[in-house]
Protein backbone atom coordinates (compact mmCIF):
# COMPACT_ATOMS: atom_id res chain seq x y z
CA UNK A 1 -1.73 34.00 -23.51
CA UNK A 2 -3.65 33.49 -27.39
CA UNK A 3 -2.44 29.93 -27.15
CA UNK A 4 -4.50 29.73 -24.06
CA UNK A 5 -7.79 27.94 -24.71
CA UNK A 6 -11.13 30.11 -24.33
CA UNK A 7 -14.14 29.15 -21.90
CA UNK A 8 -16.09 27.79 -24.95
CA UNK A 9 -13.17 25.69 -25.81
CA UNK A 10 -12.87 24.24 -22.24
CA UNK A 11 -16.62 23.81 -21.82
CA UNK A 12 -16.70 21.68 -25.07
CA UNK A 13 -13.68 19.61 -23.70
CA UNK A 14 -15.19 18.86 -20.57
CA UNK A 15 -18.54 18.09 -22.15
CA UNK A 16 -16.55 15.38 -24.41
CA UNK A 17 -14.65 13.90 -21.79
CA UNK A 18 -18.10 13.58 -19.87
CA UNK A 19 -19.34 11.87 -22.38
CA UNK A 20 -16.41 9.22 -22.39
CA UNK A 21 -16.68 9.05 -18.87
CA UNK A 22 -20.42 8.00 -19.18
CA UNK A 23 -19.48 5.61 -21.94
CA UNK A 24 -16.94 4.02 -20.08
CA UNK A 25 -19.34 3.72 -16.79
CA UNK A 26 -21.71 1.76 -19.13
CA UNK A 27 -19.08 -0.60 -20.32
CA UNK A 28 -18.33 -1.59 -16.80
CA UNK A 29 -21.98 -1.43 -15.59
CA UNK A 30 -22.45 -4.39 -18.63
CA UNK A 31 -19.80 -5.92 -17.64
CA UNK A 32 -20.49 -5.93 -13.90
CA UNK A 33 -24.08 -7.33 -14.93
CA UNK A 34 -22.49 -10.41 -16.47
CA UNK A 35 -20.68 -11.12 -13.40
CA UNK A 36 -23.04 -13.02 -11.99
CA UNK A 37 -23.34 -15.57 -14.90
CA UNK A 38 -19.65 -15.83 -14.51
CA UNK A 39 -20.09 -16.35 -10.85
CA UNK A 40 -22.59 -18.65 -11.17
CA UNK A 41 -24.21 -18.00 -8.40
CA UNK A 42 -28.07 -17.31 -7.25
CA UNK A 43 -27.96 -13.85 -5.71
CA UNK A 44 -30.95 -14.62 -4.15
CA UNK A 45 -29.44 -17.56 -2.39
CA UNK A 46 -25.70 -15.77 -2.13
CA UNK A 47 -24.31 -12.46 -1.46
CA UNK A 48 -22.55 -11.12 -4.20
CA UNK A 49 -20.51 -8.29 -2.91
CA UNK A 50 -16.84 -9.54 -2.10
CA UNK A 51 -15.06 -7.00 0.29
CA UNK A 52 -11.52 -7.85 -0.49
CA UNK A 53 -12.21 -7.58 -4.30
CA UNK A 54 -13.54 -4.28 -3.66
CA UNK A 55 -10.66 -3.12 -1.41
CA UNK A 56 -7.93 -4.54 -3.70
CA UNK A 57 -9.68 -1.94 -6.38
CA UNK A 58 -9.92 0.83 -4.63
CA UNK A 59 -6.12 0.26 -3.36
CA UNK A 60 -5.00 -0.47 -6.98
CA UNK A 61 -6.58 2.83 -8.36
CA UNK A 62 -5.41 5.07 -5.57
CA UNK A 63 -1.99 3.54 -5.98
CA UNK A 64 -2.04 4.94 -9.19
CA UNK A 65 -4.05 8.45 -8.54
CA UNK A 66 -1.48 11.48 -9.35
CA UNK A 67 -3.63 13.74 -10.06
CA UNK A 68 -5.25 16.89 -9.01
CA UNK A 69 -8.15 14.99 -6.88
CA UNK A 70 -7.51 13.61 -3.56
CA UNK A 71 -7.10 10.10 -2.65
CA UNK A 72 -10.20 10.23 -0.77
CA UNK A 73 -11.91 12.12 -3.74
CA UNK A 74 -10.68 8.85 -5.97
CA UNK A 75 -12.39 6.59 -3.31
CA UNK A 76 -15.57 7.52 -3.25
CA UNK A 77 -16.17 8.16 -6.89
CA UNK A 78 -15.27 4.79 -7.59
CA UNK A 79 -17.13 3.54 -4.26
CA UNK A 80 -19.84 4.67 -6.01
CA UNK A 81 -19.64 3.01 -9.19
CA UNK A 82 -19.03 0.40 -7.54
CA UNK A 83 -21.94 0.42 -5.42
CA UNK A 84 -24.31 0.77 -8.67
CA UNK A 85 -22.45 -1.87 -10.92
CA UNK A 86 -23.38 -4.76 -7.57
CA UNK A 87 -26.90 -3.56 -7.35
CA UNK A 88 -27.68 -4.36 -11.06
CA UNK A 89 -26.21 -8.00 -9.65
CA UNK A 90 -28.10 -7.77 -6.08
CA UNK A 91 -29.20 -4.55 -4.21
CA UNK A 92 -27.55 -5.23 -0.35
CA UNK A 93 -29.60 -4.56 2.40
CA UNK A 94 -27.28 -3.21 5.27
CA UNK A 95 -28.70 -2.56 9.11
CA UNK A 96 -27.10 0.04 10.40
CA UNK A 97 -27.79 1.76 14.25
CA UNK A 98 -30.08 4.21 13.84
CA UNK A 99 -32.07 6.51 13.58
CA UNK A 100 -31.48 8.13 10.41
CA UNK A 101 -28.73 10.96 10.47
CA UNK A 102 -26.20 8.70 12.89
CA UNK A 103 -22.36 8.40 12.44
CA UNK A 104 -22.61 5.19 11.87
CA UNK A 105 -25.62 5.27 8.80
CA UNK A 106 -22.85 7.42 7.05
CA UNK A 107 -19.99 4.95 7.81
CA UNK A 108 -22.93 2.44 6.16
CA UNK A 109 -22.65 4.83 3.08
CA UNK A 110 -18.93 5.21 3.14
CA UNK A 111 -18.09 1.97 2.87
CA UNK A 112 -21.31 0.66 0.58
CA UNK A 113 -22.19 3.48 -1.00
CA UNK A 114 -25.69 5.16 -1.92
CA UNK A 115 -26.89 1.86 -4.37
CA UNK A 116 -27.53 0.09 -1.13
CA UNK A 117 -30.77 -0.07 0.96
CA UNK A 118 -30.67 0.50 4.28
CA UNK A 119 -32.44 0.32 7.86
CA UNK A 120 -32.35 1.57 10.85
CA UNK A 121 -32.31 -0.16 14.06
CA UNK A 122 -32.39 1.25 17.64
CA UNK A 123 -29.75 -1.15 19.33
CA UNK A 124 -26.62 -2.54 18.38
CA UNK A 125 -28.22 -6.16 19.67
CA UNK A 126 -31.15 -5.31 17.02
CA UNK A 127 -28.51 -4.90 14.08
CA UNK A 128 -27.20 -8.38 15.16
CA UNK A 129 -29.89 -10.33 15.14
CA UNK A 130 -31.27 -8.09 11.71
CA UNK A 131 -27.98 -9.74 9.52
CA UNK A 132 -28.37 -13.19 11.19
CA UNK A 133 -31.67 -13.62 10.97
CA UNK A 134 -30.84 -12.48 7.25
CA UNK A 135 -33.07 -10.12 6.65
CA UNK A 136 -30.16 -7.81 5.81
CA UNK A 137 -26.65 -9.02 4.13
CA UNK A 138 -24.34 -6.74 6.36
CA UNK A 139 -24.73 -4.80 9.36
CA UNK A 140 -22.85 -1.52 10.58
CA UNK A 141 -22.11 -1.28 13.96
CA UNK A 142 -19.40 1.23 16.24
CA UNK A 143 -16.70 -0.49 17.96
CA UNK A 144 -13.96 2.65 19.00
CA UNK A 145 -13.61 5.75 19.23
CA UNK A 146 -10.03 7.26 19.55
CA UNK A 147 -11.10 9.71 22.12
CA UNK A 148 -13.80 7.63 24.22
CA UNK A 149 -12.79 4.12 23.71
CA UNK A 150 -14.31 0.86 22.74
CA UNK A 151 -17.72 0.59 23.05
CA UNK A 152 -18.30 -2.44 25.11
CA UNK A 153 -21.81 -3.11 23.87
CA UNK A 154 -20.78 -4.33 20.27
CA UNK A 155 -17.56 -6.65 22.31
CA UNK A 156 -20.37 -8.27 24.17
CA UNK A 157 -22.86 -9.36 21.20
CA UNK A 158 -19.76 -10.79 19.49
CA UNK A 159 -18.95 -12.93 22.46
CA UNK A 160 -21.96 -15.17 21.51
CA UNK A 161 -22.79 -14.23 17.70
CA UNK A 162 -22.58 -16.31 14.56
CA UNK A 163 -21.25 -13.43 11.98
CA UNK A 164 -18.06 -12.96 11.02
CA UNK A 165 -16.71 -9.23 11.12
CA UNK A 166 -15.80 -8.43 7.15
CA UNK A 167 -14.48 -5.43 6.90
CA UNK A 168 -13.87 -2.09 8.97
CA UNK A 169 -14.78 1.95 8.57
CA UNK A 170 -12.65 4.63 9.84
CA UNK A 171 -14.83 7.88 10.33
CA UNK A 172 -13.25 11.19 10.71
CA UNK A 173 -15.62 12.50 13.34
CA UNK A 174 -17.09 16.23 12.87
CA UNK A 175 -19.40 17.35 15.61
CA UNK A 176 -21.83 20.39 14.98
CA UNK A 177 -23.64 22.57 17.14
CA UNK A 178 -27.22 22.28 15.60
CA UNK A 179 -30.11 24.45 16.11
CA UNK A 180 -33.75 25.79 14.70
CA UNK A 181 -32.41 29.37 17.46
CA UNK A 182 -30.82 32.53 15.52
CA UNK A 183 -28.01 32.52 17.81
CA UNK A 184 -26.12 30.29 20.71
CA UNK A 185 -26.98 32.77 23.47
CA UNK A 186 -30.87 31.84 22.27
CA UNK A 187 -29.86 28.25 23.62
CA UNK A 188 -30.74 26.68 26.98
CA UNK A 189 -30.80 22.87 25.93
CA UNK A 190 -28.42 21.10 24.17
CA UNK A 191 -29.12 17.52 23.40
CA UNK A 192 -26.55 14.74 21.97
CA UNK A 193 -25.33 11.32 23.14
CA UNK A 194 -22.93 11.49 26.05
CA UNK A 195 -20.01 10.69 24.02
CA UNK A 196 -20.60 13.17 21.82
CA UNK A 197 -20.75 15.80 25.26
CA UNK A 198 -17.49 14.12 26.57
CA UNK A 199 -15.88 14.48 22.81
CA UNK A 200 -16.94 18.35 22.69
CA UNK A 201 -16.46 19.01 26.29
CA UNK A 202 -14.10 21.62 26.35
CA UNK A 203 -16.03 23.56 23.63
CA UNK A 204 -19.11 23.32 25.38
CA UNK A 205 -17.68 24.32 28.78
CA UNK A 206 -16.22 27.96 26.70
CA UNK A 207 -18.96 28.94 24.68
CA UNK A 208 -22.48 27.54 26.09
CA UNK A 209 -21.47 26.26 30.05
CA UNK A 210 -25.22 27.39 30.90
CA UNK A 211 -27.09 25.42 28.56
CA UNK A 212 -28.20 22.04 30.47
CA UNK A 213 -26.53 19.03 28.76
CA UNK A 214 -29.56 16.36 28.17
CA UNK A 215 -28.04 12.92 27.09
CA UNK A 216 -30.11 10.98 24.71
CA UNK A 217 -30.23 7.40 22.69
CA UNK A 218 -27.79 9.10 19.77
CA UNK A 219 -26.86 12.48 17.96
CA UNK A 220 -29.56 11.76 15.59
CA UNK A 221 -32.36 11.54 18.33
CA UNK A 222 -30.99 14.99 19.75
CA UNK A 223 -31.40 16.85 16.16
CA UNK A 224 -35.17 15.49 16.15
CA UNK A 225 -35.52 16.84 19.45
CA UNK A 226 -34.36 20.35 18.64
CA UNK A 227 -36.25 20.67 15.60
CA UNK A 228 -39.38 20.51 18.31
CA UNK A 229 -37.96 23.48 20.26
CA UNK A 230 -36.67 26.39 19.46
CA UNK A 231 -34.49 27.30 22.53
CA UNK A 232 -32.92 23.35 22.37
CA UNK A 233 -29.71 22.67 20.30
CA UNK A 234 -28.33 19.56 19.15
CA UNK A 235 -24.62 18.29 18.82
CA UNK A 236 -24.53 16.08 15.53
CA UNK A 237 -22.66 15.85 12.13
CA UNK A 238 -23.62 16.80 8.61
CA UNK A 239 -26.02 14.07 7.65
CA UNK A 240 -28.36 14.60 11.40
CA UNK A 241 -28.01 18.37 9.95
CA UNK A 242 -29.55 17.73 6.59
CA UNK A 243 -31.82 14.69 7.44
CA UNK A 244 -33.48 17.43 9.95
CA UNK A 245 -32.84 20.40 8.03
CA UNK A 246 -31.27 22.25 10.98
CA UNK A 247 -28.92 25.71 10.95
CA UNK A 248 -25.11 25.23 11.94
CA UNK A 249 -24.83 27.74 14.96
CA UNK A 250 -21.29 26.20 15.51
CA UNK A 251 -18.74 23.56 13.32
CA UNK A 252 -16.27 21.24 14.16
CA UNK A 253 -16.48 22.06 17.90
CA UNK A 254 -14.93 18.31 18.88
CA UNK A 255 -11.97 18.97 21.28
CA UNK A 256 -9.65 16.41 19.31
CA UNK A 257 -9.09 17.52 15.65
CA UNK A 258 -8.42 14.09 14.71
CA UNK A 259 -11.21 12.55 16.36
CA UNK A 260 -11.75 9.39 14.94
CA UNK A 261 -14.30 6.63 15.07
CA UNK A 262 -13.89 2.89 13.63
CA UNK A 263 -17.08 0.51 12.42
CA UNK A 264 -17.07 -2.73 12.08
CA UNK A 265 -18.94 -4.61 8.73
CA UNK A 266 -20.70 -7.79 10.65
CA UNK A 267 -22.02 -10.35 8.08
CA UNK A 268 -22.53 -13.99 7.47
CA UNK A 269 -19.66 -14.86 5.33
CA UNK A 270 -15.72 -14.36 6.16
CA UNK A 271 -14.01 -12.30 3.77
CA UNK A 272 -11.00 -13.50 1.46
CA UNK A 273 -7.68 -12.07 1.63
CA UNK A 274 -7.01 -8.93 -0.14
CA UNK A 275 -3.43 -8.40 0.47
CA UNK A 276 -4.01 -5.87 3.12
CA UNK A 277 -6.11 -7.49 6.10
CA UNK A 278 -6.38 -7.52 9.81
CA UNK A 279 -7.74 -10.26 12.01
CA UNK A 280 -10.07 -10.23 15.17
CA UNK A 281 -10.60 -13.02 17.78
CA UNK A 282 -11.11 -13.27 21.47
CA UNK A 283 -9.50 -15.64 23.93
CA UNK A 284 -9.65 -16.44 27.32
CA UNK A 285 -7.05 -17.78 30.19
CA UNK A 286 -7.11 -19.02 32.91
CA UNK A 287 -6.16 -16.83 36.08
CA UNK A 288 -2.52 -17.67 36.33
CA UNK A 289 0.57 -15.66 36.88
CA UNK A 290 1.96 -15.10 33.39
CA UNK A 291 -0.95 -16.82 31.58
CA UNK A 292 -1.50 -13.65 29.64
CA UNK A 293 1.87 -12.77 28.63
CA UNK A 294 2.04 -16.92 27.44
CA UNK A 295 -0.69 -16.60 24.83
CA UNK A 296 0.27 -12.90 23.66
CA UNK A 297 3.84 -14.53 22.91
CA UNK A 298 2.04 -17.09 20.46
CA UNK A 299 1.75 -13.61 17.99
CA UNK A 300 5.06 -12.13 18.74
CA UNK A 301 6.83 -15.89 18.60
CA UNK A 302 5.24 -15.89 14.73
CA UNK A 303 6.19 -12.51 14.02
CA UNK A 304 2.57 -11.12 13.83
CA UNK A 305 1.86 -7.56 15.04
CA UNK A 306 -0.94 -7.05 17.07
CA UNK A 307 -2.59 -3.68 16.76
CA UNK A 308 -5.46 -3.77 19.42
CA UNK A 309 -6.43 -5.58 23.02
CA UNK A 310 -9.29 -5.30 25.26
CA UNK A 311 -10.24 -7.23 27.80
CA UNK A 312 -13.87 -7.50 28.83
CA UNK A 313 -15.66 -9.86 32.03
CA UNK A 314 -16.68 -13.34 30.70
CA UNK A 315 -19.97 -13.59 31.94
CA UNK A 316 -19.08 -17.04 33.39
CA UNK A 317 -17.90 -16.18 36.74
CA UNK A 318 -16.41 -13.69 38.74
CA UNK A 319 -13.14 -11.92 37.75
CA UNK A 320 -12.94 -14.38 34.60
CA UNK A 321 -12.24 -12.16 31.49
CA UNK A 322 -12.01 -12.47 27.92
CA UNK A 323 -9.64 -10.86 25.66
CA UNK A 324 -10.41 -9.50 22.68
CA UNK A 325 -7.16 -8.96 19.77
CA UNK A 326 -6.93 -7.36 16.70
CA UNK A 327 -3.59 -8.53 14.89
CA UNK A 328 -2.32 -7.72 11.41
CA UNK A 329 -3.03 -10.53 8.09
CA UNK A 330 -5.57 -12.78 7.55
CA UNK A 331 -5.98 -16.14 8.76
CA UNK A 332 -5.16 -17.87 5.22
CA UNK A 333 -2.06 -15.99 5.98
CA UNK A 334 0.39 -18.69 7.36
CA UNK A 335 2.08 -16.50 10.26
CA UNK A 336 -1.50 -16.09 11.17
CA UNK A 337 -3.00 -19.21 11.21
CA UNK A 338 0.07 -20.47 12.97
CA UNK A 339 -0.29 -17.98 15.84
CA UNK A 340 -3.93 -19.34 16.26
CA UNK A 341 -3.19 -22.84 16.47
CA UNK A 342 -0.57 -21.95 18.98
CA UNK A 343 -2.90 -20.16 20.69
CA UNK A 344 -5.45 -22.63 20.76
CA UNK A 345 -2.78 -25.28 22.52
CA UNK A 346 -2.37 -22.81 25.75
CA UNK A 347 -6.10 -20.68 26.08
CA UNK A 348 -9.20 -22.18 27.53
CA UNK A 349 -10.95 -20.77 24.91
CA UNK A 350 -10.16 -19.14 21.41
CA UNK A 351 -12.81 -17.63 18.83
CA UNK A 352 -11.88 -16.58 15.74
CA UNK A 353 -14.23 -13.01 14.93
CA UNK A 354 -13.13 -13.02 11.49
CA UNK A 355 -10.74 -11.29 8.90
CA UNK A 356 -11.09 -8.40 6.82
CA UNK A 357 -9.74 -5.74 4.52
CA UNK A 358 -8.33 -3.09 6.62
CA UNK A 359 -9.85 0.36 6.37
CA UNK A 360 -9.46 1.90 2.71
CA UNK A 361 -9.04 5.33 3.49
């Protein structure tokens, strides 16, 4: 116990290793400012953030994280340094779908971190046309949900866009009954978007089954609602919570612990291979017995897993769909770009949505 070191004695060490920390943070902040000289690029003109780079970092430092923190701890520390090192080089602007306090603005700050600037929109078609109009570099938008499913509105704008998707978001998905009331027997509204109702169903039907269920636009949209009436509650997650400073009268009351949502990264440029990648791309077929099961053997005859299908109506005529694929690797990858070219040779038509760094944590 006397060799034990005192509270004094641990304070001081902390307060030296702070300062090395903040040293070191400056030595890569310099560095990272020189990177665009090295580049030699116009950031006006270019983007300079480079998802796989960032993705093989975060991967190589979590690899080698065996300490007391938490692998997601690790992450977003070093998102964050990250995310202030590239603004000195270019701040990003990232559209996200709004309002303020959504899911999907903090997937935007997951995966870019606070250094960025970012915008609201009111439509997933908004956030499209937003990054390829280029007023913003990136865009944020929801494609699944592991309770509810795709969401067929971002499927259809990539039918016909120009981006490329460049990298992917998983979102652990906390729902919170939010309220300006004392208490949940106070509560005869409840407002949130109807996924959010179908996600917390179960919940809802135990503990409030007499407060009328009012569907709106998004989760955020139902916080600003309650904060206008006092007897209205609001399902939403932490950021709605603080963004309209409302009291938790319930947490975590999602029916499916591990809910889950994934966000897609839309942009202008395709991503480079970081080692770790997954690629997207739609196809269609004619209506002909087998002519699925043909073109789905063009990934499995190349030995390339494929990890997600939809299928969605073409637009084009009646009962004419188009398929959309998620498969493992990128297309520089050689198994990959194989399995597309075969693919190409059988479907009526193939477009390649792009290929990313899969989710980092």
């Amino acid at each position: 116990m006397g060799n034990e070191p005192s509270l004094e004695e641990l304070r001081a060490a902390i307060d030296a290793l702070d300062d090395s920390i903040l040293d070191l943070i400056l030595q890569r902040a310099e560095k990272a400012s020189q990177v665009v000289k090295a580049k030699n690029i116009d950031p006006e003109q270019q983007d300079c953030y480079r998802p796989a780079r960032e993705a093989q970092i975060l991967r190589r430092l979590i690899d080698k994280n065996a300490g007391l923190l938490s692998d997601e701890n690790i992450a977003c520390i070093f998102r964050e340094i990250m995310s202030a090192c590239l603004a000195l080089q270019q701040q990003l602007r990232i559209a996200y779908l709004g309002p303020a306090g959504t899911f999907t603005q903090t997937a935007a700050l997951k995966h870019f971190g606070h250094a960025v600037k970012t915008g609201a929109f009111g439509s997933i078609d908004q956030v499209f046309r937003e990054v390829e109009s280029g007023a913003s570099h990136y865009g944020v938008v929801p494609i699944e949900n592991s309770i509810e499913g795709v969401v067929n509105h971002t499927l259809d704008m990539l039918m016909n866009c120009s981006l490329s998707i460049c990298g992917e978001v998983e979102l652990r998905i906390h729902h919170h009954l939010l309220s300006q009331a004392e208490s949940m027997d106070k509560v005869s509204r409840i407002y949130a978007h109807e996924q959010s109702f179908a996600q917390c169903r179960s919940w809802l039907d135990s503990h409030v089954q007499t407060a009328e269920r009012i569907a709106v636009s998004s989760n955020a949209e139902g916080a600003r609602r309650a904060t206008e009436d006092n007897a209205a509650a609001a399902i939403a997650g932490d950021a709605a919570m603080e963004q309209y400073r409302l009291a938790k009268l319930a947490g975590n009351i999602e029916d499916e612990p591990d809910n889950t949502t994934r966000f897609l990264i839309i942009g202008r440029q395709p991503a480079s291979a970081s080692g770790n990648d997954k690629t997207s791309l739609l196809f269609a077929t004619d209506n002909k017995p087998g002519a699925l099961h043909r073109l789905l053997s063009c990934f499995a005859d190349n030995n390339v897993s494929m990890t997600r299908i939809e299928s969605r109506p073409s637009r084009r005529g009646m009962w004419d769909y188009v398929f959309f694929v998620d498969v493992e690797g990128h297309i520089e990858d050689e198994r990959v770009r194989k399995s597309v070219r075969d693919l190409e040779e059988h479907a009526s038509m193939v477009k390649l949505l792009g290929s990313y760094p899969r989710a980092v944590l």
